[in-house]
Protein backbone atom coordinates (compact mmCIF):
# COMPACT_ATOMS: atom_id res chain seq x y z
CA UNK A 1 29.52 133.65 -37.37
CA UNK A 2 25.72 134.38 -38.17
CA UNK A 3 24.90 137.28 -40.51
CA UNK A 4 21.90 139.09 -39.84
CA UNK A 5 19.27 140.66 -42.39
CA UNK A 6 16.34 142.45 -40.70
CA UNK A 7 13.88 143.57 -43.97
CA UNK A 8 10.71 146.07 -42.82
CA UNK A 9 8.56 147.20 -44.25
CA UNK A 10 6.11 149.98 -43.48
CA UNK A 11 2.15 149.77 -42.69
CA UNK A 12 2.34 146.02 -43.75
CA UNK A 13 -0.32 144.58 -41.58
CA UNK A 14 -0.03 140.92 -41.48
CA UNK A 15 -3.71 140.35 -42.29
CA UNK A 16 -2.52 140.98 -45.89
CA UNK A 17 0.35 138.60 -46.23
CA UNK A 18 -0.51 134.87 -47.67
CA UNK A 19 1.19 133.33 -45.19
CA UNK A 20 -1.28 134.93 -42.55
CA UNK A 21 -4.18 133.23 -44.28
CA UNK A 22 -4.61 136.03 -46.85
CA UNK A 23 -5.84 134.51 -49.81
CA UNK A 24 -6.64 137.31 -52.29
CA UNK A 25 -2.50 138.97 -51.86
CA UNK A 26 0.32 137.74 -53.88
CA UNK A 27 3.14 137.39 -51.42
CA UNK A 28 5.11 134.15 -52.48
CA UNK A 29 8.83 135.26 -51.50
CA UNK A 30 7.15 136.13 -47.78
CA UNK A 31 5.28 132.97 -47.72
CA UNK A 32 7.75 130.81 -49.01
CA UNK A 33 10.54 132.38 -45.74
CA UNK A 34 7.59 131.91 -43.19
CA UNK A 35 6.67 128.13 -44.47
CA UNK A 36 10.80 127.77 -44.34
CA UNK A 37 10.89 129.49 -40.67
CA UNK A 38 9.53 130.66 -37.54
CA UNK A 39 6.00 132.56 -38.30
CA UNK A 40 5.34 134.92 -35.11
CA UNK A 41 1.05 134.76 -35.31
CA UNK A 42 0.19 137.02 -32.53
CA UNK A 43 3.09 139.72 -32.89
CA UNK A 44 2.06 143.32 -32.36
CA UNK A 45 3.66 146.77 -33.09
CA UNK A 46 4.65 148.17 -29.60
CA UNK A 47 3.10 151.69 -31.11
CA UNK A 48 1.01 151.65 -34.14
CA UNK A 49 2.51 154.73 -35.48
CA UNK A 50 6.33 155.14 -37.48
CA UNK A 51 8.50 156.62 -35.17
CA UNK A 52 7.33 154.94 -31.51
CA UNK A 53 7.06 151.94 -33.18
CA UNK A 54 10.85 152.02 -35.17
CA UNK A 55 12.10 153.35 -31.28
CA UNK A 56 10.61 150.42 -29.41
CA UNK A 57 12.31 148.09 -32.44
CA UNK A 58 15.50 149.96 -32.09
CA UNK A 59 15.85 149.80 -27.92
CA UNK A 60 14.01 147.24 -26.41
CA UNK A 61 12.12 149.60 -24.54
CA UNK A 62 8.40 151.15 -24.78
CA UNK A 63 7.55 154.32 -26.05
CA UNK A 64 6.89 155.73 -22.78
CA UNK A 65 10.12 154.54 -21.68
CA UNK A 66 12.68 155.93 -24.74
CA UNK A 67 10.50 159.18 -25.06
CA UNK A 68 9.28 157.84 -28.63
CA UNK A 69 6.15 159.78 -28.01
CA UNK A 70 5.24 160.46 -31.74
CA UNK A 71 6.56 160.98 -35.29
CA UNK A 72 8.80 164.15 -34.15
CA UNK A 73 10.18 162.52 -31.56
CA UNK A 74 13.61 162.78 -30.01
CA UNK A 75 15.92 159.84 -29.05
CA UNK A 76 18.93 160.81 -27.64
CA UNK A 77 22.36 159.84 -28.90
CA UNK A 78 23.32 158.54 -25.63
CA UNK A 79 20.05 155.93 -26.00
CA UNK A 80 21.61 152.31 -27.02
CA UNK A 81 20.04 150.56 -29.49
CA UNK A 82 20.05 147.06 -31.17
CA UNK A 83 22.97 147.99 -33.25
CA UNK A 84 25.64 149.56 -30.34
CA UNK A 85 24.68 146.06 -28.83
CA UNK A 86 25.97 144.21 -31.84
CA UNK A 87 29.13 146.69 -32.48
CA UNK A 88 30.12 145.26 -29.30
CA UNK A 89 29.07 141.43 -30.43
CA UNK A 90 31.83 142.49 -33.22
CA UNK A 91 29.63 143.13 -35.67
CA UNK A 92 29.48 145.45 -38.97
CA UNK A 93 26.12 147.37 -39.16
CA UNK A 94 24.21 149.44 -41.84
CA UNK A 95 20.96 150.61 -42.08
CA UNK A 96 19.43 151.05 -46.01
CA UNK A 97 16.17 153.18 -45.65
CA UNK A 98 13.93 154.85 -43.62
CA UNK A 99 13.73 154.66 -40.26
CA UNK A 100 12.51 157.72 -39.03
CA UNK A 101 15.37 159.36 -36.75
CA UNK A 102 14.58 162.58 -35.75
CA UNK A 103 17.51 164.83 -33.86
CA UNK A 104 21.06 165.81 -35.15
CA UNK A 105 22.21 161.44 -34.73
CA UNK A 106 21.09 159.88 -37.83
CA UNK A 107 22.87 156.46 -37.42
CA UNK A 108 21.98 155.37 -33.19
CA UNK A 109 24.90 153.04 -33.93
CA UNK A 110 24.78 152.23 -37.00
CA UNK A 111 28.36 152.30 -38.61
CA UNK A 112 27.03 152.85 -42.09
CA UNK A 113 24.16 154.44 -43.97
CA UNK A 114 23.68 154.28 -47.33
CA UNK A 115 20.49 156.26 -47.98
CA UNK A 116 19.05 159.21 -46.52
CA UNK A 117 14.81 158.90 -45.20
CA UNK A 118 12.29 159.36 -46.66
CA UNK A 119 10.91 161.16 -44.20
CA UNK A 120 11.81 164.51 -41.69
CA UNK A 121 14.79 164.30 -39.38
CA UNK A 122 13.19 167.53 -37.32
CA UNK A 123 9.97 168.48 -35.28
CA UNK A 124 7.98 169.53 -37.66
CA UNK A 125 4.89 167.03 -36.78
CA UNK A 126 4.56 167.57 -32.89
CA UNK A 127 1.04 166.68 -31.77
CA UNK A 128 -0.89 169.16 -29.04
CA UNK A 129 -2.35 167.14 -26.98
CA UNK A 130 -3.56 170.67 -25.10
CA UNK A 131 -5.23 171.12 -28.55
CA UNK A 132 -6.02 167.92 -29.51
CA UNK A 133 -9.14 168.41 -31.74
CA UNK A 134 -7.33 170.80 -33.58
CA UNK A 135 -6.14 168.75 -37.27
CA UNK A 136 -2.69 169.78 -38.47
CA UNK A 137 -3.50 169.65 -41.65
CA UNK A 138 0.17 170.12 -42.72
CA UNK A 139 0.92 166.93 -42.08
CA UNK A 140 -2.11 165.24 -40.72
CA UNK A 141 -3.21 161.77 -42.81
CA UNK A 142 -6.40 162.45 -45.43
CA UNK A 143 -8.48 160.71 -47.55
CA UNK A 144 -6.35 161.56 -50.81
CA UNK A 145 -4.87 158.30 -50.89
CA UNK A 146 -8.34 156.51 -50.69
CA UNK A 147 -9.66 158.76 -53.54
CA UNK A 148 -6.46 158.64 -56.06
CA UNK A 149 -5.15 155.17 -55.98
CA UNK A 150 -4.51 153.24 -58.45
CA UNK A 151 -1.56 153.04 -61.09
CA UNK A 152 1.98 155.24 -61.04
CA UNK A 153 4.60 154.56 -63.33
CA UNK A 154 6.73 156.64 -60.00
CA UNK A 155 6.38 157.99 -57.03
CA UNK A 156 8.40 159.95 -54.17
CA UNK A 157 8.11 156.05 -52.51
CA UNK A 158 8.68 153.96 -54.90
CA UNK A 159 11.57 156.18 -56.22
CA UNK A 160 13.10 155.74 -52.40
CA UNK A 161 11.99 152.37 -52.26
CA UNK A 162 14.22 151.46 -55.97
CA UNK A 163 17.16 152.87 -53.87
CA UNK A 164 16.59 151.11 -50.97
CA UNK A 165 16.44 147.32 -52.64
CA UNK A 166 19.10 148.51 -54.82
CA UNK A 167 21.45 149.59 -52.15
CA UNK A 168 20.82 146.49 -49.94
CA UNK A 169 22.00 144.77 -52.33
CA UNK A 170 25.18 146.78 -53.08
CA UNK A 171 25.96 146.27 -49.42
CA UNK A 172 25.68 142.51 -49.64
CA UNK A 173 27.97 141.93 -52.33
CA UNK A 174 30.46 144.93 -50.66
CA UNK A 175 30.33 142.09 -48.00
CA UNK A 176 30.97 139.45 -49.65
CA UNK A 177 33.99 140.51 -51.48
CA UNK A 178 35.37 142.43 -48.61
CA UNK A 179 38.21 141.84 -46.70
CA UNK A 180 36.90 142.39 -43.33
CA UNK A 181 35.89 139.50 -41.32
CA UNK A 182 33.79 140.97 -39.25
CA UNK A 183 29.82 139.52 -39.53
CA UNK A 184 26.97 141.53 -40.85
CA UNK A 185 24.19 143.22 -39.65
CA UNK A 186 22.26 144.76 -42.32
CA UNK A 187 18.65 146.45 -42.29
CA UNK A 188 17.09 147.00 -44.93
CA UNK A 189 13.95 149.21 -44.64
CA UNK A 190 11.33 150.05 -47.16
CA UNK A 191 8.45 152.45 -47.14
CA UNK A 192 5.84 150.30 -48.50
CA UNK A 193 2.93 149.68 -48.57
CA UNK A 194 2.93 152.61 -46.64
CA UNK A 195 0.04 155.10 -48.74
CA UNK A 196 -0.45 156.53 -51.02
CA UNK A 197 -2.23 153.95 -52.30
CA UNK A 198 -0.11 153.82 -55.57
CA UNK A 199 1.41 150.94 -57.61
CA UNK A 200 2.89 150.49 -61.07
CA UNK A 201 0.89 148.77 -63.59
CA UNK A 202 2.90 145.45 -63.14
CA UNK A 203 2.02 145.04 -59.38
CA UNK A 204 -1.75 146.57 -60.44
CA UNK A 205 -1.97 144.04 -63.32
CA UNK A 206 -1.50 140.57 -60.94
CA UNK A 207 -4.29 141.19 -59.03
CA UNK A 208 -6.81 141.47 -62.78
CA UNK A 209 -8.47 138.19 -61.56
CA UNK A 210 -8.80 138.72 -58.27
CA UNK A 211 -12.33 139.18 -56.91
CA UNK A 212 -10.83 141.79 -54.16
CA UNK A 213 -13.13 142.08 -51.06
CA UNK A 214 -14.40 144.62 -49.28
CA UNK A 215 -13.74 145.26 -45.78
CA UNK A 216 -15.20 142.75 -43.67
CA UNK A 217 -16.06 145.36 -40.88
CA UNK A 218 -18.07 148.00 -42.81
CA UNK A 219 -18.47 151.68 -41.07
CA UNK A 220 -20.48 151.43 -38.09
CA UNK A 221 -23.09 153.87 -37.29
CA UNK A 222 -21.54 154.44 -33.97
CA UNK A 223 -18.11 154.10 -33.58
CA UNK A 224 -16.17 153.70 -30.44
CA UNK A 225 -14.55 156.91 -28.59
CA UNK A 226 -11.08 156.51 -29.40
CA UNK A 227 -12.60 155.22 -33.79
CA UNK A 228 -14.78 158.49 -33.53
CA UNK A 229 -11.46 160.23 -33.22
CA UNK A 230 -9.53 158.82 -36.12
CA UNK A 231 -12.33 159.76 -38.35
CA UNK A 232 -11.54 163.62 -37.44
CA UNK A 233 -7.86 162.93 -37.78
CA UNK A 234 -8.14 161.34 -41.52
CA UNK A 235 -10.49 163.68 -42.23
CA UNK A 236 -12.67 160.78 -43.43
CA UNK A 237 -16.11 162.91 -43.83
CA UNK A 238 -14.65 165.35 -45.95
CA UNK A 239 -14.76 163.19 -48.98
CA UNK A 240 -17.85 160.68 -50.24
CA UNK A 241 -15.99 157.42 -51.42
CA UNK A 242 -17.13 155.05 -53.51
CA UNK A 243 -17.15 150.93 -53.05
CA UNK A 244 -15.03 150.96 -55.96
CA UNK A 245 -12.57 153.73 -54.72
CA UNK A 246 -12.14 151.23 -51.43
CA UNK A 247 -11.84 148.33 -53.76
CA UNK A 248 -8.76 150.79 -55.67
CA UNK A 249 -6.78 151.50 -52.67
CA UNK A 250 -6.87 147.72 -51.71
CA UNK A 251 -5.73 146.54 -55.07
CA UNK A 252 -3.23 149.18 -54.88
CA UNK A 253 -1.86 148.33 -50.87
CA UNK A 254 -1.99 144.59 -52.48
CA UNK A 255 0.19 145.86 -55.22
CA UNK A 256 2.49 147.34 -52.48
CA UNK A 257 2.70 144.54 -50.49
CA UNK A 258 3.62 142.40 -53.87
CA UNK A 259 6.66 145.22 -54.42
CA UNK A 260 8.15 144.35 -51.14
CA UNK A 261 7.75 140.96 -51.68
CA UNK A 262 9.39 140.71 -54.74
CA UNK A 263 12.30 142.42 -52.95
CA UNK A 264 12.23 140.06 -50.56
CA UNK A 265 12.36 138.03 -53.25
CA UNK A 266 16.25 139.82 -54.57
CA UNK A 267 17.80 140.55 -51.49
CA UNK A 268 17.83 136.27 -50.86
CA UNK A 269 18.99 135.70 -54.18
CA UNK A 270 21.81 137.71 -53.53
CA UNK A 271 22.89 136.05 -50.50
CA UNK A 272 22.44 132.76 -52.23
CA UNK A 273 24.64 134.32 -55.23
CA UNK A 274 27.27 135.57 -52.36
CA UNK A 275 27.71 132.62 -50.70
CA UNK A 276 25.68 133.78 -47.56
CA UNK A 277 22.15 132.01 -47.31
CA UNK A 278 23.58 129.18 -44.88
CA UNK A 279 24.73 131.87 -42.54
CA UNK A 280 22.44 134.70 -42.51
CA UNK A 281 19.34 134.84 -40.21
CA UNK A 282 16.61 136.89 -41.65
CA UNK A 283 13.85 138.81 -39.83
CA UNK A 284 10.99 140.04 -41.88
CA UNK A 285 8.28 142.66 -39.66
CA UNK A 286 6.85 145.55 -40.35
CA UNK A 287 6.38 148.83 -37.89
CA UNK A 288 2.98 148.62 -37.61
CA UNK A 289 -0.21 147.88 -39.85
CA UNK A 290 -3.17 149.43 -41.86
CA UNK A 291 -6.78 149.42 -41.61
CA UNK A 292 -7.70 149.16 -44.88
CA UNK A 293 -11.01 150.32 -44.70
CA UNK A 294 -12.13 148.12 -41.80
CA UNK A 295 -14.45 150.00 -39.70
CA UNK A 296 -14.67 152.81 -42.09
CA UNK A 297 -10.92 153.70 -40.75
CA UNK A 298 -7.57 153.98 -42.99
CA UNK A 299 -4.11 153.97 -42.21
CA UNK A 300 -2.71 153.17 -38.37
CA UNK A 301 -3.09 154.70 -34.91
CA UNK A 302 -5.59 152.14 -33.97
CA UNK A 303 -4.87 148.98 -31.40
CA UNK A 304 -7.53 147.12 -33.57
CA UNK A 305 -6.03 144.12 -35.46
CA UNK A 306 -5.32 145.53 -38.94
CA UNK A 307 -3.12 148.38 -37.72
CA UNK A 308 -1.51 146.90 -34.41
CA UNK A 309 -1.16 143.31 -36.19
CA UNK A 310 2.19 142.84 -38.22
CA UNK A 311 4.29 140.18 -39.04
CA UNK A 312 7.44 138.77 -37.53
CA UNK A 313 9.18 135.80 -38.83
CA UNK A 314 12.64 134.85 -38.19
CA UNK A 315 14.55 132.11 -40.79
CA UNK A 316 17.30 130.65 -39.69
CA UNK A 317 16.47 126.35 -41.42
CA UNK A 318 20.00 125.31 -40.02
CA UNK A 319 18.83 126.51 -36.35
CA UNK A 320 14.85 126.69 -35.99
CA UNK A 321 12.45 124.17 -37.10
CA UNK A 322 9.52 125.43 -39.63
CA UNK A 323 6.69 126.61 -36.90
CA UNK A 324 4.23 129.04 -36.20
CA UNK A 325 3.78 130.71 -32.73
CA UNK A 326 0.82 131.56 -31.01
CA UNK A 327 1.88 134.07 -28.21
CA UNK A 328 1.51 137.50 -28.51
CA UNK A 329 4.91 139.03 -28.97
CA UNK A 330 5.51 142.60 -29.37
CA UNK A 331 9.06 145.00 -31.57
CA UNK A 332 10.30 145.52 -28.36
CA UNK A 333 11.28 142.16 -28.53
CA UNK A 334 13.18 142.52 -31.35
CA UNK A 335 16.67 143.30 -29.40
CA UNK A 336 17.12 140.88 -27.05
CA UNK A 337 16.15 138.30 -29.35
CA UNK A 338 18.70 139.71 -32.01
CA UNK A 339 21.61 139.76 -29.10
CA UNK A 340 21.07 136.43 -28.39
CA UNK A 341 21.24 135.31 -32.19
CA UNK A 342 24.66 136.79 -32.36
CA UNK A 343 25.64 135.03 -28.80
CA UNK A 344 24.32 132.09 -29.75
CA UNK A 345 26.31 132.20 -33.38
CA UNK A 346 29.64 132.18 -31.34
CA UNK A 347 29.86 136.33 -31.32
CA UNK A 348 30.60 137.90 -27.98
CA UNK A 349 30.75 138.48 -25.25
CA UNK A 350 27.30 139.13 -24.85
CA UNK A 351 27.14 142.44 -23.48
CA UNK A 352 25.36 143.52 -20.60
CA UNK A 353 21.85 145.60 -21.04
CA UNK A 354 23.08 149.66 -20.51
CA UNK A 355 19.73 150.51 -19.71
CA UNK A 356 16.80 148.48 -18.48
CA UNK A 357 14.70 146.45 -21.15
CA UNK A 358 11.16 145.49 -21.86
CA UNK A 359 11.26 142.69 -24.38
CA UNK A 360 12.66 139.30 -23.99
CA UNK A 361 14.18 136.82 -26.18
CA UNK A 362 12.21 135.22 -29.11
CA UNK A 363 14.91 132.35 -28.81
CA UNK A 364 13.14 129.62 -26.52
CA UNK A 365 9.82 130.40 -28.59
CA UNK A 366 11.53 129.78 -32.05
CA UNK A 367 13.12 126.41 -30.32
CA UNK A 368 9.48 125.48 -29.69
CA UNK A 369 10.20 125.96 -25.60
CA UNK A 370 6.39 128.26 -24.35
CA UNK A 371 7.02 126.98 -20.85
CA UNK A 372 8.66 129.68 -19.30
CA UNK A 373 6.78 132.63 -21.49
CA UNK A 374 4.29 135.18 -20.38
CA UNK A 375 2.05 134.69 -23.46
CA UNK A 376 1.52 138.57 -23.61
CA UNK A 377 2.50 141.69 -24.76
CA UNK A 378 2.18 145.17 -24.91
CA UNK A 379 1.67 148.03 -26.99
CA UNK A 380 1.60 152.11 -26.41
CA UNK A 381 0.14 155.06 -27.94
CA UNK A 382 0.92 158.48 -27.25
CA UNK A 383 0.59 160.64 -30.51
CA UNK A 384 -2.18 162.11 -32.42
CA UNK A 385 -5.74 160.80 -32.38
CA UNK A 386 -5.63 160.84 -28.49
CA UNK A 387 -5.44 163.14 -25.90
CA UNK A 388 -4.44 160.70 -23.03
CA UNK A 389 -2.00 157.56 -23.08
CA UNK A 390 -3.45 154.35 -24.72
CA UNK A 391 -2.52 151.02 -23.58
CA UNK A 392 -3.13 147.81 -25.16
CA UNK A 393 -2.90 144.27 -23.14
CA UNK A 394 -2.75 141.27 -25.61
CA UNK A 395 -2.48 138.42 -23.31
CA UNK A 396 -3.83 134.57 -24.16
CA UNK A 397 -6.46 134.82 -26.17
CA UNK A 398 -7.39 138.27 -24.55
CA UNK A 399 -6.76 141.96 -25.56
CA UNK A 400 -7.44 144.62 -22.99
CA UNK A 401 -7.65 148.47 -24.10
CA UNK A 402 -7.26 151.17 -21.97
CA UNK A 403 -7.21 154.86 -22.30
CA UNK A 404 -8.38 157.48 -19.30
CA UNK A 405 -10.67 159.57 -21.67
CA UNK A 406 -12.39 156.20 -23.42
CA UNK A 407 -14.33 153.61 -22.34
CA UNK A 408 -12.37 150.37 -21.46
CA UNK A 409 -12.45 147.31 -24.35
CA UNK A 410 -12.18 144.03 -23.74
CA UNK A 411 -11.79 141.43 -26.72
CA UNK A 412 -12.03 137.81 -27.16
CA UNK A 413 -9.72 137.08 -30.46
CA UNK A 414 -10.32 133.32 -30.76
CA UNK A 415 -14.15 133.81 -30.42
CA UNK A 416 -14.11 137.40 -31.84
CA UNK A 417 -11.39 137.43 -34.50
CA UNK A 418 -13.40 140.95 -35.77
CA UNK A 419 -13.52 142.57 -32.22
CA UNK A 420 -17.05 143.27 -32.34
CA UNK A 421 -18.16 142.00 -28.83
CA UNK A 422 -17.04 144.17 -26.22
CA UNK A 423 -16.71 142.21 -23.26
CA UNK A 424 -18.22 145.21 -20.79
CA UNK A 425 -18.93 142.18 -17.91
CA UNK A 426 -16.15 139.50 -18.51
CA UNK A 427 -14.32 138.53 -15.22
CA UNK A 428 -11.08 138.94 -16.08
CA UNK A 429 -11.90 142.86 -16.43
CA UNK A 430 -10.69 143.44 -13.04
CA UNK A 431 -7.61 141.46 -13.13
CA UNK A 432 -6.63 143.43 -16.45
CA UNK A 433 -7.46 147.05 -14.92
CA UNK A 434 -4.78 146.24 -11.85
CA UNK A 435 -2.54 144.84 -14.98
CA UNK A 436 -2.88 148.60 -16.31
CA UNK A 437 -2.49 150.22 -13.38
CA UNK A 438 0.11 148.72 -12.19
CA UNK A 439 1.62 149.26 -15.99
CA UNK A 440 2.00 153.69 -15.71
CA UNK A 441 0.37 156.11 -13.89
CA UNK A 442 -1.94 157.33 -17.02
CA UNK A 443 -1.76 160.92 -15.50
CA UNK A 444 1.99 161.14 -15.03
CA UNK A 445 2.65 159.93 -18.64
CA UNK A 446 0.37 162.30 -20.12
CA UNK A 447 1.84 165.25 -18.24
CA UNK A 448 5.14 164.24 -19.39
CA UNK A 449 4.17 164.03 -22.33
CA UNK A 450 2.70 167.32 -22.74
CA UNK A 451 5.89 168.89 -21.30
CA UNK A 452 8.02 167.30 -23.73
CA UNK A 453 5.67 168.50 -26.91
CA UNK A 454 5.74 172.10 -25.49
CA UNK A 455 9.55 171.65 -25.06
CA UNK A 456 10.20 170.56 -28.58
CA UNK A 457 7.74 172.69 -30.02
CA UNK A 458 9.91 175.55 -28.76
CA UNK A 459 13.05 174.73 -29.58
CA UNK A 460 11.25 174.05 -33.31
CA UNK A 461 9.91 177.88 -33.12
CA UNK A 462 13.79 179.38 -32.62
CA UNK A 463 15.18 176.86 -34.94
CA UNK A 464 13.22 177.84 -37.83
CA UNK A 465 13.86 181.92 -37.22
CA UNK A 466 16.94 183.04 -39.52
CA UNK A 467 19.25 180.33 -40.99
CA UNK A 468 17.27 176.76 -40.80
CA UNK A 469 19.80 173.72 -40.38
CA UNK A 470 18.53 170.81 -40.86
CA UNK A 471 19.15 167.11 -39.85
CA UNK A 472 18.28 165.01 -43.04
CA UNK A 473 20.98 162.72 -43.23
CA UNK A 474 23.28 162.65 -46.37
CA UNK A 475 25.07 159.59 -46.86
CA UNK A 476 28.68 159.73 -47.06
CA UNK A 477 30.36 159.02 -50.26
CA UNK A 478 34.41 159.58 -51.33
CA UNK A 479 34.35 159.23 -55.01
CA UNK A 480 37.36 159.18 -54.73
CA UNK A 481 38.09 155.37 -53.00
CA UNK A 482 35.37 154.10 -56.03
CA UNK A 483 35.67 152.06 -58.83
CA UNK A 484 38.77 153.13 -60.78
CA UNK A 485 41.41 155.63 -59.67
CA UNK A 486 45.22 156.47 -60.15
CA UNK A 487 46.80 155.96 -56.86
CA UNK A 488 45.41 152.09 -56.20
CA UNK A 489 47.16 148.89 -57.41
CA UNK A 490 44.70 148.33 -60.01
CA UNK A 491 45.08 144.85 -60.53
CA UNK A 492 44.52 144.28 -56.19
CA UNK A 493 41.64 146.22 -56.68
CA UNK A 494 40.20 144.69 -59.55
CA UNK A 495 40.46 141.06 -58.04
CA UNK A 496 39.59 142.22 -54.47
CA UNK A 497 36.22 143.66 -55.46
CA UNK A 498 35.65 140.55 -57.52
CA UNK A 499 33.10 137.72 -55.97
CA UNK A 500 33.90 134.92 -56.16
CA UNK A 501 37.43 135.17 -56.39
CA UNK A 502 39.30 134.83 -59.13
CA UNK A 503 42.14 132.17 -59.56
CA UNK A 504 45.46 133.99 -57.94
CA UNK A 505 47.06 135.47 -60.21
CA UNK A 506 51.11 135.21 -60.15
CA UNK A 507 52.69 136.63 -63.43
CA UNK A 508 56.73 135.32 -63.72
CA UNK A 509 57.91 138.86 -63.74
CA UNK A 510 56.78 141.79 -61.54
């Protein structure tokens, strides 16, 4: 049977990762599993923000789909996700870290959870789209991270982040020493690089020699609609900063990115230490990227490369040859292509889909077999910085943008790797407006949208009056059944939660 470690991370774009032809970030762990497996080039967050983008990951459907509208966002309990599909494969699954439930279900079958998130389990960050040049400054992004990055000896992330790794790893050696047979299916999610834009002074201190760049896209003096509105949203003209304040928060992101890595870096030296590198597949992505500064914008909720880009590799040597794939491939992905990992291990049966889905199987791409793909993808957006869906059509060479109140973009990535042509005349403009159309009805999906904000925004307003209850997970722990106690067989327990184990151990008398 095939174990399964999925390791995310959070605003990673994959234009800082040395295996995506990065050369100023430190990433050998990441580099060395993509030279060792199968490098996804052209994969694509199906929603450039947390939440849609974890929900799309999670179900195999789009956001517009599963109702992952936005970072307050409700998926129902009843919604089945990648792990119910591997329960039924026979599988053990835990989560370790953040991703981003929100509602009163805090595991969407997952049998175990061994930290809480990092972030709110309530709807606390509904956007209005009836209001939509309104900032929420509560919880809106700003430019704080730009201005203050640099060195932390701790943060709230990295603090989560310690837990997370540390955890992980707990769970893989609880594996490997336990007694039930059942494979694993471990995720393992980290916040970084996720801003702010802070490091600690090891991470800071590799990148001392590095002539760090600055964004190859500066601020234009006119940006695009849908650009113009991110500004307002990060609040980017309420601060003056400084070449050398972008040049910070890079270093700092590159630090980040170097964390992760090196945690990469554990959680495979623990399999090899259990036993479990021959039969574990591991998929490294990320939720969605970060502009870094490229044209003048910062953080995500952009379809331009830096923030919809992020990487995908799967590493599995005994299966999959070392390759890297060229067609745009997009989270949603990410379940089917897990299911049939499991089938294809000898788990099963293979269990029927419970509700429709929108990705399909990675498997004949990582065996090197294009022939039957459709060499696109697509991604959503349907949260704050808009006021009407966004769709984005990567297909070929090709990505497509389209979004009711903006003017339609068109961009050639092999020609125009920067997306600074807009291709107002091309003739495939036509063929990729029916594609869109025939996609959602823009009008319907914004409507529904709305509804469900107003809905949830409601319900928010009479939760919060009198006694608040909230739905942060807390992990459940019985001291009791831990480490040492009175009522076990102490010497069972002592060489059952031993790995390897020891020589049996038969005394003459009992």
């Amino acid at each position: 049977m095939q174990n399964i470690l999925v390791i995310m991370a959070d605003q990673l774009t994959a234009l800082a990762l040395g295996c995506y032809h990065n050369a100023e970030v430190k990433s050998p762990h990441i580099d060395r599993l993509a030279a060792e497996g199968v490098l996804f080039d052209s994969a694509y967050s199906s929603s450039p923000l947390c939440t849609p983008a974890r929900y799309a990951f999670m179900t195999g459907q789009n956001v517009s789909t599963c109702g992952g509208y936005d970072n307050a966002a409700y998926l129902p309990a009843t919604m089945p996700t990648f792990a119910h599909y591997l329960r039924l494969m026979g599988y053990r699954t835990c989560l370790s870290g953040k991703m981003h439930f929100v509602g009163p279900d805090q595991l969407h079958g997952f049998e175990d959870r061994v930290t809480t998130d990092i972030y709110p389990a309530d709807f606390g960050w509904i956007p209005d789209w009836e209001n939509a040049d309104e900032r929420i400054d509560l919880w809106y992004h700003n430019m704080s991270s730009v201005k203050q990055a640099g060195v932390a000896s701790i943060t709230n992330q990295l603090a989560y982040d310690d837990e997370v790794g540390s955890q992980a790893m707990r769970v893989l050696y609880d594996h490997a020493r336990s007694e039930d047979q059942r494979p694993l299916c471990l995720v393992a999610s980290f916040i970084h690089p996720h801003d702010p834009y802070a490091t600690r002074q090891k991470y800071w201190d590799l990148y001392a020699d590095t002539d760090i760049a600055l964004p190859g896209v500066p601020r234009p003096a006119h940006q695009d609609a849908h650009n113009a509105r991110l500004e307002k949203v990060i609040a980017l003209d309420a601060v003056d900063v400084s070449d050398q304040e972008i040049i910070n928060a890079r270093r700092a992101y590159y630090g980040n990115v170097s964390y992760v890595d090196e945690w990469l870096g554990r959680l495979r030296a623990t399999l090899d230490e259990c036993g479990m590198a021959d039969n574990t597949t591991i998929l490294f992505t990320a939720d969605h990227g970060d502009m870094l500064g490229e044209f003048g914008l910062w953080y995500k909720m952009s379809f331009r490369e830096w923030s919809n880009r992020i990487p995908l590799i799967v590493h599995q040597p005994q299966r999959f040859s070392p390759r890297r794939v060229s067609n745009p491939v997009a989270q949603v992905d990410v379940l089917p292509t897990l299911v049939d990992i499991a089938n294809d291990a000898g788990a099963g049966p293979r269990p029927e889909p419970i509700d429709p889905l929108q990705g399909r199987s990675l498997l004949p791409l990582c065996d090197g077999d294009a022939s039957s793909d459709p060499d696109a993808c697509v991604s959503e957006y349907l949260a704050e910085g808009t006021a009407a869906p966004m769709l984005m059509i990567r297909r070929g060479q090709f990505k497509y943008i389209s979004c009711a109140t903006d003017a339609e973009q068109l961009f050639d990535l092999a020609d125009d790797p920067q997306e600074l042509k807009n291709l107002t005349q091309h003739e495939l403009l036509e063929g990729f407006r029916r594609e869109a159309a025939g996609h959602w009805d823009s009008d319907a999906v914004r409507a529904k949208v709305v509804k469900d904000q107003k809905r949830r925004r409601a319900v928010n307003a009479a939760l919060r009056i009198g006694r608040y209850q909230g739905w942060d997970f807390n992990p459940l722990r019985d001291a009791s059944e831990e480490y040492t106690r009175s009522h076990m067989d102490l010497t069972r327990f002592d060489i059952t939660s031993r790995f390897p184990r020891p020589p049996a151990f038969d005394p003459k008398w009992k």
